[in-house]
C-alpha atoms as a PDB file:
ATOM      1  CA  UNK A   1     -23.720 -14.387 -56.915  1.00  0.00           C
ATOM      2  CA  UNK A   2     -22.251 -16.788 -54.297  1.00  0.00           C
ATOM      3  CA  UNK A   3     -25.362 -19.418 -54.309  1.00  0.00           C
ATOM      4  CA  UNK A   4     -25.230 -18.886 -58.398  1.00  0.00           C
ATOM      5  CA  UNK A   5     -21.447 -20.332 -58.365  1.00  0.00           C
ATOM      6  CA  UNK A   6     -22.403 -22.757 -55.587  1.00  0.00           C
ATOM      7  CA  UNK A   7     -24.868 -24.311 -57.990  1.00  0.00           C
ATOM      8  CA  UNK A   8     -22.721 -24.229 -61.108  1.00  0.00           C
ATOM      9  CA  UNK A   9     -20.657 -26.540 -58.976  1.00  0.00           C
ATOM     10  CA  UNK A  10     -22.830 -28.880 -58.004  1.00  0.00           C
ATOM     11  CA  UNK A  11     -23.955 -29.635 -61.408  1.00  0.00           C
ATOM     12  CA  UNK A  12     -20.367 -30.303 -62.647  1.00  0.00           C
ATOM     13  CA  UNK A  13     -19.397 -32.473 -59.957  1.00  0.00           C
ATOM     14  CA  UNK A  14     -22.603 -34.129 -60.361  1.00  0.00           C
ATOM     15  CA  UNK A  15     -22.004 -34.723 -63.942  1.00  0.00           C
ATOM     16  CA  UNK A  16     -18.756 -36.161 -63.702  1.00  0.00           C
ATOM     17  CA  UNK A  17     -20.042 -38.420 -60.976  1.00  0.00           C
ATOM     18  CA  UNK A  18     -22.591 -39.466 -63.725  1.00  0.00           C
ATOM     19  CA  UNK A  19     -19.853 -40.554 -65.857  1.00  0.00           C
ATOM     20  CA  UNK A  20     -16.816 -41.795 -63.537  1.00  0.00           C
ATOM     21  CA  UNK A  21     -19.045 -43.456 -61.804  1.00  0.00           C
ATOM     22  CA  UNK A  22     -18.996 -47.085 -61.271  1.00  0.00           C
ATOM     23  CA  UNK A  23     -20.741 -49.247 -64.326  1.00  0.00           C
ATOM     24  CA  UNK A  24     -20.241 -51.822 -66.705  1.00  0.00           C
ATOM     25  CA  UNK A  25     -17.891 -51.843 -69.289  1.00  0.00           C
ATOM     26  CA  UNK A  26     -19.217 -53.353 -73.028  1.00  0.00           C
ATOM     27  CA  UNK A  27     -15.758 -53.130 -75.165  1.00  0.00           C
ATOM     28  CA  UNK A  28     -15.594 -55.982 -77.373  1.00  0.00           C
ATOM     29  CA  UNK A  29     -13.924 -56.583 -80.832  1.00  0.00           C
ATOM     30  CA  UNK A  30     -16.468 -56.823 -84.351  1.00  0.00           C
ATOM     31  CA  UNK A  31     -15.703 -58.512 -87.139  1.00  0.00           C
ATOM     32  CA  UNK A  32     -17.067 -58.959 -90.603  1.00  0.00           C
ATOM     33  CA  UNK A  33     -16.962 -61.993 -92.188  1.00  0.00           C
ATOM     34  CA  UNK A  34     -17.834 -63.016 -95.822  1.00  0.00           C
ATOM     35  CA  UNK A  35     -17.525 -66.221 -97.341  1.00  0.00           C
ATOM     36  CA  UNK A  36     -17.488 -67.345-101.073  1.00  0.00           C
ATOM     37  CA  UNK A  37     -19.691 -70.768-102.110  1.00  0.00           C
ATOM     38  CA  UNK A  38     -20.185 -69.884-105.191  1.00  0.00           C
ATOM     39  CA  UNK A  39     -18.454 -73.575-106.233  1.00  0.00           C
ATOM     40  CA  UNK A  40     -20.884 -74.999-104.019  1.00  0.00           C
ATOM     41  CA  UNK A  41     -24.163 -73.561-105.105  1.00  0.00           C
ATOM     42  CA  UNK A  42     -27.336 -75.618-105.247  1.00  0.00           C
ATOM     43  CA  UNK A  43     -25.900 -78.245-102.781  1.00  0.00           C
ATOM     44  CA  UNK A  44     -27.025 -79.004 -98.983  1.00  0.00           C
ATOM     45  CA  UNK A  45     -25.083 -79.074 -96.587  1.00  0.00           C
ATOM     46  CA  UNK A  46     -23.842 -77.778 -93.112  1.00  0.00           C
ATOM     47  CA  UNK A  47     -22.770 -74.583 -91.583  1.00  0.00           C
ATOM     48  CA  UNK A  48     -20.946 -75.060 -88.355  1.00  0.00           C
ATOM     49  CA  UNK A  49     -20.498 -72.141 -85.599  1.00  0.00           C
ATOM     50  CA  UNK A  50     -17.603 -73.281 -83.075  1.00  0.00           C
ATOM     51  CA  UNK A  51     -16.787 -71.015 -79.764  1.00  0.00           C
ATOM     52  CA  UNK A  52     -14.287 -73.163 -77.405  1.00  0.00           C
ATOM     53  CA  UNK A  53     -12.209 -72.420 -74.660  1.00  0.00           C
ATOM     54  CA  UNK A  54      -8.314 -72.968 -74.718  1.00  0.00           C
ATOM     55  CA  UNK A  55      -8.814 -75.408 -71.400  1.00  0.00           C
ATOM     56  CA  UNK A  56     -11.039 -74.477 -68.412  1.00  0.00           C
ATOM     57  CA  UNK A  57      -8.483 -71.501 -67.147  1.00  0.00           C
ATOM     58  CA  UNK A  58      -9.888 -69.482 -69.993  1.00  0.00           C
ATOM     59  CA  UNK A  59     -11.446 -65.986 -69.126  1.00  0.00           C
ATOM     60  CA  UNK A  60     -15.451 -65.643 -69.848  1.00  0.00           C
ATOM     61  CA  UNK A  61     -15.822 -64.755 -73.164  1.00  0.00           C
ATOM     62  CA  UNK A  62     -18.728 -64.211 -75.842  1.00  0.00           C
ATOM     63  CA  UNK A  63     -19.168 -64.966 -79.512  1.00  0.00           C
ATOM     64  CA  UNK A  64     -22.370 -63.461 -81.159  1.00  0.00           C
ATOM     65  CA  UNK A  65     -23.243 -63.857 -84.717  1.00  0.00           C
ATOM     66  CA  UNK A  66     -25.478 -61.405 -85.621  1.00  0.00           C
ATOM     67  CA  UNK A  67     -26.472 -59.692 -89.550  1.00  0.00           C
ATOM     68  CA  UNK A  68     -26.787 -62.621 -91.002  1.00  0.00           C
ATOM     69  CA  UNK A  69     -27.157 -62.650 -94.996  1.00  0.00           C
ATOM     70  CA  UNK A  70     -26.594 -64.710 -97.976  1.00  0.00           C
ATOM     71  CA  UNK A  71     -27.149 -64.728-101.664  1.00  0.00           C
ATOM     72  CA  UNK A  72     -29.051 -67.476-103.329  1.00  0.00           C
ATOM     73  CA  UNK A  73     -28.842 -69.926-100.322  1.00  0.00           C
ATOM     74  CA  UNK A  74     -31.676 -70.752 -98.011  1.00  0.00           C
ATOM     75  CA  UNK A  75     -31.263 -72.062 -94.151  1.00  0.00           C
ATOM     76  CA  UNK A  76     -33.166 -74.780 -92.542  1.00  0.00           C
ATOM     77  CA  UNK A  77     -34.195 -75.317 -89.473  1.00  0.00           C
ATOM     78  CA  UNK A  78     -34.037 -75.732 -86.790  1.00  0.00           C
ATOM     79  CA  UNK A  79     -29.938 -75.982 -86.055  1.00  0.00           C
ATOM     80  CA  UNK A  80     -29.253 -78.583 -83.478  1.00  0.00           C
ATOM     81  CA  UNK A  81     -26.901 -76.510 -80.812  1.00  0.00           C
ATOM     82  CA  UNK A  82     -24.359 -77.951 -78.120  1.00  0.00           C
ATOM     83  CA  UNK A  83     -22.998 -76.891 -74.848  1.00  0.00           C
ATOM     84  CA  UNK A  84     -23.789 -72.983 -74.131  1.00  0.00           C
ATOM     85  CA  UNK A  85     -24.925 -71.888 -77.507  1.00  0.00           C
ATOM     86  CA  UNK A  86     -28.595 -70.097 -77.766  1.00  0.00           C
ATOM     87  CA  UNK A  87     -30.241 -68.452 -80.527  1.00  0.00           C
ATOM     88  CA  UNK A  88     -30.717 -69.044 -84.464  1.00  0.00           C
ATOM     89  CA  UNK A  89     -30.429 -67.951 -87.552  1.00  0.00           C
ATOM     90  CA  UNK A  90     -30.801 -65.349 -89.024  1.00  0.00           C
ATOM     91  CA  UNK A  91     -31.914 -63.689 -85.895  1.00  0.00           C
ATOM     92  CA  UNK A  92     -28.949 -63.934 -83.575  1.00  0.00           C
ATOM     93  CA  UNK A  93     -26.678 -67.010 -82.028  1.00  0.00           C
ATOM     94  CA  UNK A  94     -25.119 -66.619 -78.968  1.00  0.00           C
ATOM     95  CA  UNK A  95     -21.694 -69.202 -78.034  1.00  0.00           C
ATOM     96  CA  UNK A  96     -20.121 -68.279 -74.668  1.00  0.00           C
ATOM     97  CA  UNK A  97     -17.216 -70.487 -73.643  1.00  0.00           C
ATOM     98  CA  UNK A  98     -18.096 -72.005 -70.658  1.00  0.00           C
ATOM     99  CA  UNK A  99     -17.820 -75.321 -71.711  1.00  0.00           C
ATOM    100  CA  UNK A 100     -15.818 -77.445 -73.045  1.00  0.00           C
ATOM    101  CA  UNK A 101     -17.497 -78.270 -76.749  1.00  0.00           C
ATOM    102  CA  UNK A 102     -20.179 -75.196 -77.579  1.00  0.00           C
ATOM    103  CA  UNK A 103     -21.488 -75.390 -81.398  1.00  0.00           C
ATOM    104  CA  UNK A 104     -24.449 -74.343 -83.542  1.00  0.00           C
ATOM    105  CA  UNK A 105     -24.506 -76.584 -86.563  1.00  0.00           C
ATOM    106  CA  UNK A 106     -26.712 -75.255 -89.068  1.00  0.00           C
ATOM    107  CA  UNK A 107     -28.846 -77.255 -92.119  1.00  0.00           C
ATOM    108  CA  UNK A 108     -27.865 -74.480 -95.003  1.00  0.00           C
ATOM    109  CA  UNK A 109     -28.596 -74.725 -98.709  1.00  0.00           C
ATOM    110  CA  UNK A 110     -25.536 -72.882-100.514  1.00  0.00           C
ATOM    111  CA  UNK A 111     -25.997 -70.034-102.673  1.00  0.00           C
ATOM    112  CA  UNK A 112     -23.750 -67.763-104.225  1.00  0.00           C
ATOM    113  CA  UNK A 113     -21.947 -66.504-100.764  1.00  0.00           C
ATOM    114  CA  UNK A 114     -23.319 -65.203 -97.440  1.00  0.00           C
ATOM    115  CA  UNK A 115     -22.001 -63.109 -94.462  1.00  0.00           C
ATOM    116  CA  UNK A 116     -22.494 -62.350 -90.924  1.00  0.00           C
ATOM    117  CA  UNK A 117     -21.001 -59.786 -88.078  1.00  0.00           C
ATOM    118  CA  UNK A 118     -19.094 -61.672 -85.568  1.00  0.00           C
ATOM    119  CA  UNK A 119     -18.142 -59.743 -82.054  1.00  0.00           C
ATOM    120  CA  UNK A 120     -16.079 -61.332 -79.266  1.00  0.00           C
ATOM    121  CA  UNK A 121     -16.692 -59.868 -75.740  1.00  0.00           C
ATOM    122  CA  UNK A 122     -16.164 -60.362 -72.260  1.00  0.00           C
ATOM    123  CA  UNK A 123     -14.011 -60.336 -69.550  1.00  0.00           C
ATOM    124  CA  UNK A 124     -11.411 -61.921 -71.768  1.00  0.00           C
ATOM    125  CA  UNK A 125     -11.102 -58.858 -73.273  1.00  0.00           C
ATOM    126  CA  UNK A 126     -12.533 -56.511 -71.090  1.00  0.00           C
ATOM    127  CA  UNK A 127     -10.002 -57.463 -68.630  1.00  0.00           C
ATOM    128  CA  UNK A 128      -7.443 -59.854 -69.815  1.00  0.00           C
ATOM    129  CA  UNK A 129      -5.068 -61.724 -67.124  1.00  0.00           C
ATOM    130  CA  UNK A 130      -5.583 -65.209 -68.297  1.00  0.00           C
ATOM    131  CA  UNK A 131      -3.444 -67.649 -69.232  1.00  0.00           C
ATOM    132  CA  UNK A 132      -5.451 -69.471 -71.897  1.00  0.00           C
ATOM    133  CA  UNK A 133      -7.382 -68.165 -74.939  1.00  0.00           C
ATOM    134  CA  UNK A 134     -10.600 -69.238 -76.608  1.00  0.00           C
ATOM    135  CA  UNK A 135     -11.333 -69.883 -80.589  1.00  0.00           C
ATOM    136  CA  UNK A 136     -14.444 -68.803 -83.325  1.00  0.00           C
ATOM    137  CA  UNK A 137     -14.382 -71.126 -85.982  1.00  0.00           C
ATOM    138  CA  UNK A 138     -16.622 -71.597 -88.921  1.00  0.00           C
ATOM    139  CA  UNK A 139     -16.476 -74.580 -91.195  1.00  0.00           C
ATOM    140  CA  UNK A 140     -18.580 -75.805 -93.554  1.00  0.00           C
ATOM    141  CA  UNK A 141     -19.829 -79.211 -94.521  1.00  0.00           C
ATOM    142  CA  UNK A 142     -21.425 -81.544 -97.203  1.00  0.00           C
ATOM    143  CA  UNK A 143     -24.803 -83.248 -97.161  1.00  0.00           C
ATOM    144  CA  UNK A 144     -23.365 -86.194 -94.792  1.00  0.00           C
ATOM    145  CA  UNK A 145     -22.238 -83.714 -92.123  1.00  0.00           C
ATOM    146  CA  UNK A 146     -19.020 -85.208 -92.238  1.00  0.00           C
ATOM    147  CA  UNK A 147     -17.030 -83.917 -94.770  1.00  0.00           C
ATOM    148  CA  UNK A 148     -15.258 -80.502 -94.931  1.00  0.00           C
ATOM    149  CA  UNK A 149     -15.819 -78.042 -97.645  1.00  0.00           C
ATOM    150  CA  UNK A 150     -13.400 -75.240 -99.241  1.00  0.00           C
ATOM    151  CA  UNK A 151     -11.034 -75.866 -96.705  1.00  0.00           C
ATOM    152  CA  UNK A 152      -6.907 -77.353 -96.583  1.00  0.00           C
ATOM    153  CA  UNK A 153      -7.095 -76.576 -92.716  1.00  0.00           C
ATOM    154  CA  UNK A 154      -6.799 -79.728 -91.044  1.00  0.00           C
ATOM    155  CA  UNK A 155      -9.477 -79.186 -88.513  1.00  0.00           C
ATOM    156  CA  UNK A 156     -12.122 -78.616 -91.192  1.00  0.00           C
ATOM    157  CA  UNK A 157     -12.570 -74.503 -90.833  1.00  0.00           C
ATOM    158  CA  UNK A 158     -12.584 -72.083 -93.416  1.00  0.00           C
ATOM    159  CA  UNK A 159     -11.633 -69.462 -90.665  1.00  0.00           C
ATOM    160  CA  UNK A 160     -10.664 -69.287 -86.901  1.00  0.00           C
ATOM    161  CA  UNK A 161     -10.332 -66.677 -85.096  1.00  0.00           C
ATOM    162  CA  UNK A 162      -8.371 -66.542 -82.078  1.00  0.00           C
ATOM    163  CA  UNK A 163      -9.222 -64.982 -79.193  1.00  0.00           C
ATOM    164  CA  UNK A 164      -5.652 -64.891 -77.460  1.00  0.00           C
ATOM    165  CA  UNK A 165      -5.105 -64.436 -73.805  1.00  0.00           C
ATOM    166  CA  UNK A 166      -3.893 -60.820 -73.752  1.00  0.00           C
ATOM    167  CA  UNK A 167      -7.606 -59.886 -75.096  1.00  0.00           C
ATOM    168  CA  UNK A 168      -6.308 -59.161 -79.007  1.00  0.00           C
ATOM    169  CA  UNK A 169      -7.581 -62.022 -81.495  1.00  0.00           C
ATOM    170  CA  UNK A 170      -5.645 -63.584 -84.289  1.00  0.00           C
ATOM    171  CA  UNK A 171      -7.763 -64.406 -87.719  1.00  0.00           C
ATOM    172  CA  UNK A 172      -6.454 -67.489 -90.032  1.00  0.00           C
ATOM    173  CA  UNK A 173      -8.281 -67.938 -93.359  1.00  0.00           C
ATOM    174  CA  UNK A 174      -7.685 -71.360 -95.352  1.00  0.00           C
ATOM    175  CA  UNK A 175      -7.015 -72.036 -99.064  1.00  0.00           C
ATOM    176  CA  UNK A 176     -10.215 -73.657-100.985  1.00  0.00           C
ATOM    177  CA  UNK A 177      -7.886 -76.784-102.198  1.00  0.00           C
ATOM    178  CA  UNK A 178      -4.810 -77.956-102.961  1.00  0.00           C
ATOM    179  CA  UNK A 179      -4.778 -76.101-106.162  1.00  0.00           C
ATOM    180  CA  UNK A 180      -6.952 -73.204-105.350  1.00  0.00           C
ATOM    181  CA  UNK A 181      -5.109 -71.139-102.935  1.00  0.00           C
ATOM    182  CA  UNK A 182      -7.693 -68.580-102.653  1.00  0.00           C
ATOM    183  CA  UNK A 183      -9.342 -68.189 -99.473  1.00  0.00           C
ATOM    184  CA  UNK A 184     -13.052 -69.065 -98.952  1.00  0.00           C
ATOM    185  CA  UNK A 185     -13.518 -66.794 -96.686  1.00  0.00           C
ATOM    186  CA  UNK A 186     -12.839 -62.760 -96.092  1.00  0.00           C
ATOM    187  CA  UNK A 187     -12.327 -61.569 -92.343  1.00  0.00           C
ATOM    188  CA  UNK A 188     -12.392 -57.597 -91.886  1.00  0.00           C
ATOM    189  CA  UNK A 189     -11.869 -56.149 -88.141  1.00  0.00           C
ATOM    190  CA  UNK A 190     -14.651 -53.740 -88.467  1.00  0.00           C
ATOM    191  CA  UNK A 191     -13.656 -51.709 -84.997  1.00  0.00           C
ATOM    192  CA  UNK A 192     -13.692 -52.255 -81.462  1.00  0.00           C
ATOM    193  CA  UNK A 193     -16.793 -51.514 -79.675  1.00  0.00           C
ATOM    194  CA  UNK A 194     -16.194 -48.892 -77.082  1.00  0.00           C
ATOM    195  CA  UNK A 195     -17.140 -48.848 -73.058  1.00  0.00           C
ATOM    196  CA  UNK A 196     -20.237 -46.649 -72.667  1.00  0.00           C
ATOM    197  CA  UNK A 197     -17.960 -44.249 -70.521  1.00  0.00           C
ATOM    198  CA  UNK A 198     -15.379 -43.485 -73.085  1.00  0.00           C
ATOM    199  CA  UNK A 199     -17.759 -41.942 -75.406  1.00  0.00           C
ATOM    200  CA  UNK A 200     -20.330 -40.250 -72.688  1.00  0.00           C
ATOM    201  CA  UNK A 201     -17.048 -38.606 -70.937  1.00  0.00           C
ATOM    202  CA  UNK A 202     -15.899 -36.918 -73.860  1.00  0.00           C
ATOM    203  CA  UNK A 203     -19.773 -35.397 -74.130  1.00  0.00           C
ATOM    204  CA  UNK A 204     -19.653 -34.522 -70.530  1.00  0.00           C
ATOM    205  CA  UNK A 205     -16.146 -33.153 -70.953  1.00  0.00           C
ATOM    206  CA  UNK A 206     -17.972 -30.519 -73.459  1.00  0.00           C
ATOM    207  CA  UNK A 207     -21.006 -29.685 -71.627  1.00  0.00           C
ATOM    208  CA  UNK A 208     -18.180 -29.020 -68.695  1.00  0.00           C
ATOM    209  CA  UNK A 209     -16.694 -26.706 -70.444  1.00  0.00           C
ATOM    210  CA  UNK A 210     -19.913 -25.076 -71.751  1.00  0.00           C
ATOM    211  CA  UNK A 211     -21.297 -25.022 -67.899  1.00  0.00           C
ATOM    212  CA  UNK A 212     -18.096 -23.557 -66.613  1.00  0.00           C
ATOM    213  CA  UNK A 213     -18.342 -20.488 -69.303  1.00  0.00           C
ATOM    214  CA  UNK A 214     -21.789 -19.414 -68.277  1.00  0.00           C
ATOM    215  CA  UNK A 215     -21.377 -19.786 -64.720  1.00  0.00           C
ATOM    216  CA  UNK A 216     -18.034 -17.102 -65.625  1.00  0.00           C
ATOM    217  CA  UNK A 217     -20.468 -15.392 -67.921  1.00  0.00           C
ATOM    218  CA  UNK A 218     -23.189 -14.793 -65.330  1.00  0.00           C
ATOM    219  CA  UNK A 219     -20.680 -13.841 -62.916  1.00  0.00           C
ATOM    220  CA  UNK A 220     -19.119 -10.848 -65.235  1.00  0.00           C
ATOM    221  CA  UNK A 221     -23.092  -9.578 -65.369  1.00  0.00           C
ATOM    222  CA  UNK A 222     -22.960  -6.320 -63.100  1.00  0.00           C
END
């Protein structure tokens, strides 16, 4: 009976080891984002994916675009990417902050709307202690790459997102036009993405409990 509780033990403590462990933590913060160019369709133009730092005492962040669909527009390719940006659409794109300028500017044909998943992670928000944020913005351009589209914001985007210093994020949205006030684009926070160990330990917690009634169960066997 002795060696049968000795090994009940073991496997707890080894399971909690499992899980409290050292590892990596993944939280992050997902948002979905929508945008309306239905007053645009037919025309070419640009799609521009920003993801700057504050200055360079801004904590490591990441901004993946990811999902990416649209509805009667068409992309072209390739986009012409700056500073640390990687990937493409509509697979996924990839802007860290670790420089100064990073951008994915993106040939697009524009169709009724389209849509993407946006999630901001990294230390910044893993562990915030920063004095400096970053920014997401998205803007959107005509056919001479120059000109702003559905957008009052000064700085040409039809949203930014904030990615403050304490690790939450701030969205803005813009009117269309001086006599639209409407928003161009929709900004949900869809969730925040959970560290691996937050979920696994409240499993673990369970299968503790479970363990700990049949090693008492085995032990009330005559």
């Amino acid at each position: 009976m002795l060696k049968r509780q000795l090994v009940c033990a073991v496997a707890v403590t080894l399971l909690l080891l499992g899980v409290l462990g050292p590892g990596p933590a993944h939280a992050g913060l997902v948002f979905s984002v929508s945008v309306d160019t239905s007053p645009l369709s037919t025309q070419s133009g640009f799609l521009d994916f920003q993801f700057n730092p504050g200055d360079s005492s801004a904590e490591a962040a990441t901004a993946s675009v990811t999902l990416f669909q649209t509805v009667g527009g068409s992309l072209s390719q390739p986009a012409s990417l700056t500073g640390d940006a990687l990937g493409s659409l509509p697979g996924a794109l990839t802007l860290n902050n670790g420089t100064a300028f990073n951008d994915a500017f993106q040939g697009f044909t524009f169709g009724a709307s389209f849509g993407f998943t946006l999630t901001l992670s990294g230390p910044a928000i893993d562990s915030p202690g920063g004095t400096t944020g970053s920014a997401f913005a998205l803007s959107l351009y005509a056919a001479d790459g120059i000109t702003p589209l559905l957008t009052t914001d000064p700085n040409g985007s039809v949203v930014t997102i904030d990615l403050n210093a304490n690790g939450t994020a701030t969205v803005y949205t813009f009117a269309q036009s001086p006599t639209d006030n409407t928003p161009a684009a929709t900004v949900t926070l869809a969730g925040a993405v959970p560290e691996p160990s937050t979920v696994v330990l409240a499993l673990i917690v369970v299968a503790c409990a479970g363990l700990f009634n049949f090693c008492r169960s085995r032990r009330e066997i005559p």
